[in-house]
Structure formats: structure tokens, C-alpha cells
Protein backbone atom coordinates (compact mmCIF):
# COMPACT_ATOMS: atom_id res chain seq x y z
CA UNK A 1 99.24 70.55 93.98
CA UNK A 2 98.36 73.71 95.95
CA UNK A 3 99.45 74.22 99.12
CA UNK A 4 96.51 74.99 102.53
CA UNK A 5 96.98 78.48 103.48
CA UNK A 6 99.24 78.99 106.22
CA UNK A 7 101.53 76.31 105.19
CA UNK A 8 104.15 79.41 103.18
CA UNK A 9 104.43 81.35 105.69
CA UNK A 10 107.40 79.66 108.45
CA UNK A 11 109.69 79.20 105.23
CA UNK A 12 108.82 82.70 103.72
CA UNK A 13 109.24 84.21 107.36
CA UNK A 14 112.84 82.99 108.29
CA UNK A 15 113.51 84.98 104.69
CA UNK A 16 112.29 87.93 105.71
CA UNK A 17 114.12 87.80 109.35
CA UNK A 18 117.06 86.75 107.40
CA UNK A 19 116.16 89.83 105.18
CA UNK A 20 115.67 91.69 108.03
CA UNK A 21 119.37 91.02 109.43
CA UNK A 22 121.13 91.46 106.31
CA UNK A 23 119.42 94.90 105.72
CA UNK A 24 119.43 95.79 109.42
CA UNK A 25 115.67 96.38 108.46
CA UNK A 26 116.28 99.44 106.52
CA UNK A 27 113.03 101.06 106.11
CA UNK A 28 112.10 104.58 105.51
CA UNK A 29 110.22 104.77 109.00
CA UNK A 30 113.48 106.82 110.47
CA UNK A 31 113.56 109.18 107.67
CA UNK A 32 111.86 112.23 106.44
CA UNK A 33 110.49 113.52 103.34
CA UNK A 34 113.92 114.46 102.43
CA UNK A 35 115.64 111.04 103.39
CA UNK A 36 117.08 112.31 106.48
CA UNK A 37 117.65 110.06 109.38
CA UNK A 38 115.52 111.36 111.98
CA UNK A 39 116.48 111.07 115.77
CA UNK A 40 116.24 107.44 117.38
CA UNK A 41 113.97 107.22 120.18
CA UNK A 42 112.46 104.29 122.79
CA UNK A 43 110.61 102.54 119.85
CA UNK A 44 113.79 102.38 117.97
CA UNK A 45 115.40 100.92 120.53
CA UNK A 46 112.31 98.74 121.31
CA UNK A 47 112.47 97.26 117.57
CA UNK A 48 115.81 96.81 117.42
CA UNK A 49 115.53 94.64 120.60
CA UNK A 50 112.82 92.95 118.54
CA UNK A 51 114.32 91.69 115.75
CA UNK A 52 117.62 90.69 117.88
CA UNK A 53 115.91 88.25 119.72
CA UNK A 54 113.66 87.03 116.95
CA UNK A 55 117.29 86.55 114.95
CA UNK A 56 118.07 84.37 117.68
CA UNK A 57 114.86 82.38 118.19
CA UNK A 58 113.29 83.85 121.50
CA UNK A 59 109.81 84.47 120.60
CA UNK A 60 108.93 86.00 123.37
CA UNK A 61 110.95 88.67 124.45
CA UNK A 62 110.84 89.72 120.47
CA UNK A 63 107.04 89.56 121.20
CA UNK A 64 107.29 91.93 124.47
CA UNK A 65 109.97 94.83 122.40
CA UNK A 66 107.45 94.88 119.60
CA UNK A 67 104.53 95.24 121.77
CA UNK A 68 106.12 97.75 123.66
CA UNK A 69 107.38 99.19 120.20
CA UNK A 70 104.07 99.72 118.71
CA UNK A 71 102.73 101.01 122.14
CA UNK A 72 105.90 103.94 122.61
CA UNK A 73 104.67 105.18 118.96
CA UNK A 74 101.34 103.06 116.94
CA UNK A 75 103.09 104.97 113.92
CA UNK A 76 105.82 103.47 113.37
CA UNK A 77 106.05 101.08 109.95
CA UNK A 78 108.50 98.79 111.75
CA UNK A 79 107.17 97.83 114.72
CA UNK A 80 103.71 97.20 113.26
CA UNK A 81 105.32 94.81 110.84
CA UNK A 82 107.38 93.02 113.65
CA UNK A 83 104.16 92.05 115.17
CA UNK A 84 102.37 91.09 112.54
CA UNK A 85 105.58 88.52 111.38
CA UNK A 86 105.28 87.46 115.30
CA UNK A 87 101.14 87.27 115.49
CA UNK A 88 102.24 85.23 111.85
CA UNK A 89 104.27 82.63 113.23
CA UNK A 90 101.62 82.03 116.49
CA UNK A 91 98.98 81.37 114.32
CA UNK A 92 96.97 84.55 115.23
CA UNK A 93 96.47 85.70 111.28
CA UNK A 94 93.49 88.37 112.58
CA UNK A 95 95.97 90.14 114.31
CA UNK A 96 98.74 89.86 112.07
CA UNK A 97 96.53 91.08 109.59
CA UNK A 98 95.58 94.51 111.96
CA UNK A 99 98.69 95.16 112.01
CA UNK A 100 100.30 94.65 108.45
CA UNK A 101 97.36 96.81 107.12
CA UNK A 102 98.25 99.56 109.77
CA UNK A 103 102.12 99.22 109.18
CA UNK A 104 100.87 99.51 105.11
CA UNK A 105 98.95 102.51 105.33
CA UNK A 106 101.65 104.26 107.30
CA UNK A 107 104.60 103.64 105.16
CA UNK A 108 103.15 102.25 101.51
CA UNK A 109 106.76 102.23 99.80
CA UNK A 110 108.85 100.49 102.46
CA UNK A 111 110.16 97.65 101.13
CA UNK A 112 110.41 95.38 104.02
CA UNK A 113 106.92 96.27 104.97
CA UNK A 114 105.86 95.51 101.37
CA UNK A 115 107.80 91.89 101.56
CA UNK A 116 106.43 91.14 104.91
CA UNK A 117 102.84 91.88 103.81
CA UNK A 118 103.47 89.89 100.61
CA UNK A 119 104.21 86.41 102.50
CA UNK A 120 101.10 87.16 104.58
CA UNK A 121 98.80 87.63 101.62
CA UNK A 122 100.66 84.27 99.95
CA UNK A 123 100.27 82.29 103.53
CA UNK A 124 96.67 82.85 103.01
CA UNK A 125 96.12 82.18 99.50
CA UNK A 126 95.88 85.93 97.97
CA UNK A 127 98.44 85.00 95.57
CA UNK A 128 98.32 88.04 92.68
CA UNK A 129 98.28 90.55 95.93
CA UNK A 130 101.35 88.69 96.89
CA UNK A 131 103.07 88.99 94.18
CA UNK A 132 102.14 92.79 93.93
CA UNK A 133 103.56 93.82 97.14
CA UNK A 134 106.96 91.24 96.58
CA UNK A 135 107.74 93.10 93.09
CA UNK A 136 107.13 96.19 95.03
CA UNK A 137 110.03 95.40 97.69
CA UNK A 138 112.13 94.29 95.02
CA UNK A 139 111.89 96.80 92.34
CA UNK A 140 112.34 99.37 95.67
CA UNK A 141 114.98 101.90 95.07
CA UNK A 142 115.29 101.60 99.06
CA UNK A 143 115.73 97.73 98.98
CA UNK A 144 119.24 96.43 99.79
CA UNK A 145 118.40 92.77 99.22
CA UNK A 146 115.74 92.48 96.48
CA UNK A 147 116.66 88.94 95.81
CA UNK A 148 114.39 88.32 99.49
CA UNK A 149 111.40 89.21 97.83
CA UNK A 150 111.50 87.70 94.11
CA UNK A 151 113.08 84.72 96.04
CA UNK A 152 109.55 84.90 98.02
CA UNK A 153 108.16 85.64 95.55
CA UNK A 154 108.83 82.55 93.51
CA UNK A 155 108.27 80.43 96.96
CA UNK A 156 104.90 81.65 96.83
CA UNK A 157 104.13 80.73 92.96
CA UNK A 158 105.63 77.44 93.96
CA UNK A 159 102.79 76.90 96.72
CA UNK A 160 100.15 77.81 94.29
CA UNK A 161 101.45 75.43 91.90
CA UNK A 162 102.55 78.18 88.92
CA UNK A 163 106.25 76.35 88.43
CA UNK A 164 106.88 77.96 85.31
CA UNK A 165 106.55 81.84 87.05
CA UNK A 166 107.88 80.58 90.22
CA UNK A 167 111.37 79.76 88.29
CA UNK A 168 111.18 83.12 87.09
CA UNK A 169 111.33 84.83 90.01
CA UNK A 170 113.98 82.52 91.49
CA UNK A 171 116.12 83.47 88.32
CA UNK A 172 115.97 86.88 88.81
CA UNK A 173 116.70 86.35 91.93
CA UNK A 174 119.78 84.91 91.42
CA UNK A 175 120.59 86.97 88.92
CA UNK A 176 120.77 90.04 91.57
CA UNK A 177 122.46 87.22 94.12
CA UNK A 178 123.70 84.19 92.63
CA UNK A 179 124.96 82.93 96.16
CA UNK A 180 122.31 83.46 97.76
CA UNK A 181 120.97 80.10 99.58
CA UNK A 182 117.48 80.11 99.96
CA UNK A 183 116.98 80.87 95.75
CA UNK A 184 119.40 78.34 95.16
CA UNK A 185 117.70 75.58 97.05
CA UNK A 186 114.03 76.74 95.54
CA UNK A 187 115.32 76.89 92.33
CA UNK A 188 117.65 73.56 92.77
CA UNK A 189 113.57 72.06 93.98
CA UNK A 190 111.44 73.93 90.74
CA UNK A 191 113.77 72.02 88.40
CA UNK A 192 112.14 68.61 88.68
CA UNK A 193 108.77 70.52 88.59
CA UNK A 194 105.81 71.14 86.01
């Protein structure tokens, strides 16, 4: 039984903020064509702010940082795909949309931007573009915590009813992370499945 789009995306989201927190977000927004660190400025700080208080549940201030990220600098990666995970979890998927497309375009091999974007697409039934942009985050030689996205990945084959592809991706998730909770529940559920 397939899931109503929309219904993913909660679940899929406290992944990537988990994600997020284990990875400190490491994208290559703060890095050159070299892989240099470049120099923080007020949108660094402004994300950072972000994703603290989403980690601790206050929507809205992590909604003001990220609006005031993505106005300091509309190019950075990051911030673009902070507000489309906050636009996400209000309901406001044109938005979210806007800005996972922009935060796409600017920074096409980011992991994290590639994960986020994938539990959008899945949240709203685009389920092979999903699954495009999770193996992209987790076959990322810039991903720290691959097991996120095959573990969302396999979440989102589970919503579309695809059991046997959705174990899978759990598996290799667990294979990279065998402790890691969230695969181990999902796959603990796609047992007693099709």
C-alpha cells in the first residue's frame, strides 16, 4: 500500500537533521575548487544558528537564521537547503521546492544537499528521482554518514511499496553502520513485509 505524498517526509527529515548533526553539515559550500576551507562569514554563522535550534526543536528561530542566511548570501548551498527542510516540515512544498532547486543548481555534488532534495522528491511521490539524488549522497566521496541516505533511501521504497529494494538499501546501510538506529528499526519493520 502506497503511501499520500507528504506523509515520508517528518520521518525522513529528523534523518537528515540527525545527519546534519552527526556530520556538522559538512558540505562543500565553505570550500573552493581546491577543497580549501574558505573564510566563515555572517551566513555561516547564520546557518549554524539554524541547524542548532532546529536540533533542538525551535522552529522558529531556525526559521529566522536561515532566512537571514539565505538573505546575507542567496548562494550559499546550505542555507537554501535549511529552508527548504523548514518550508518541508510547515507544509509549504512550493517554497521548499524554490529553494532545494536553487541550493541544487549551486552546489550539484553536495551530499547533504543531494539527501535533503531526495526526501523532498520521495515526500511527493517522485520516487526514481529520489532514489537518484540518495545514491548520490551516499556514494559521495564528501559524505561522512552515507548510511543517512541509503537508510532514506530504503524509507522511501518502503512508502512506495517496493519492500524487496527497500531492504536493500537498509542492508547496505547497515553494512556501512550496523548500529545505526533508524536502519535498524526500518529494517527490523521490512522483515514482516512483501
Amino acid at each position: 500500500m502506497k503511501n499520500k505524498p507528504g506523509s515520508f517526509s517528518r520521518g525522513a527529515i529528523a534523518l537528515i537533521v540527525s545527519a546534519c548533526l552527526i556530520t556538522a553539515c559538512t558540505s562543500t559550500e565553505n570550500r573552493d575548487s581546491s577543497g580549501l576551507t574558505q573564510p566563515d562569514g555572517p551566513t555561516s554563522t547564520y546557518t549554524e544558528l539554524a541547524k542548532g535550534y532546529l536540533s533542538v526543536g525551535n522552529t522558529s528561530a531556525a526559521f529566522e537564521n536561515a532566512e537571514k542566511a539565505v538573505k546575507a548570501d542567496n548562494s550559499n548551498a546550505e542555507a537554501h537547503t535549511i529552508m527548504g527542510l523548514l518550508l518541508q516540515q510547515t507544509g509549504d512544498e512550493k517554497n521548499a521546492a524554490k529553494h532545494y532547486t536553487r541550493a541544487k543548481k549551486l552546489s550539484p555534488y553536495d551530499p547533504f544537499v543531494a539527501n535533503a532534495y531526495g526526501t523532498y522528491l520521495c515526500s511527493n511521490g517522485l520516487y526514481g528521482e529520489a532514489d537518484k539524488e540518495f545514491l548520490a549522497a551516499a556514494t559521495s566521496p564528501l559524505n561522512t554518514s552515507p548510511w543517512v541516505a541509503l537508510t532514506n533511501a530504503g524509507l522511501c521504497y518502503e512508502r512506495n511499496g517496493q519492500y524487496a529494494i527497500a531492504r536493500q538499501r537498509v542492508q547496505s546501510a547497515l553494512n556501512l553502520r550496523s548500529d545505526f538506529p533508524q536502519a535498524r528499526s526500518a529494517m527490523k519493520r521490512l522483515r514482516g513485509k512483501g
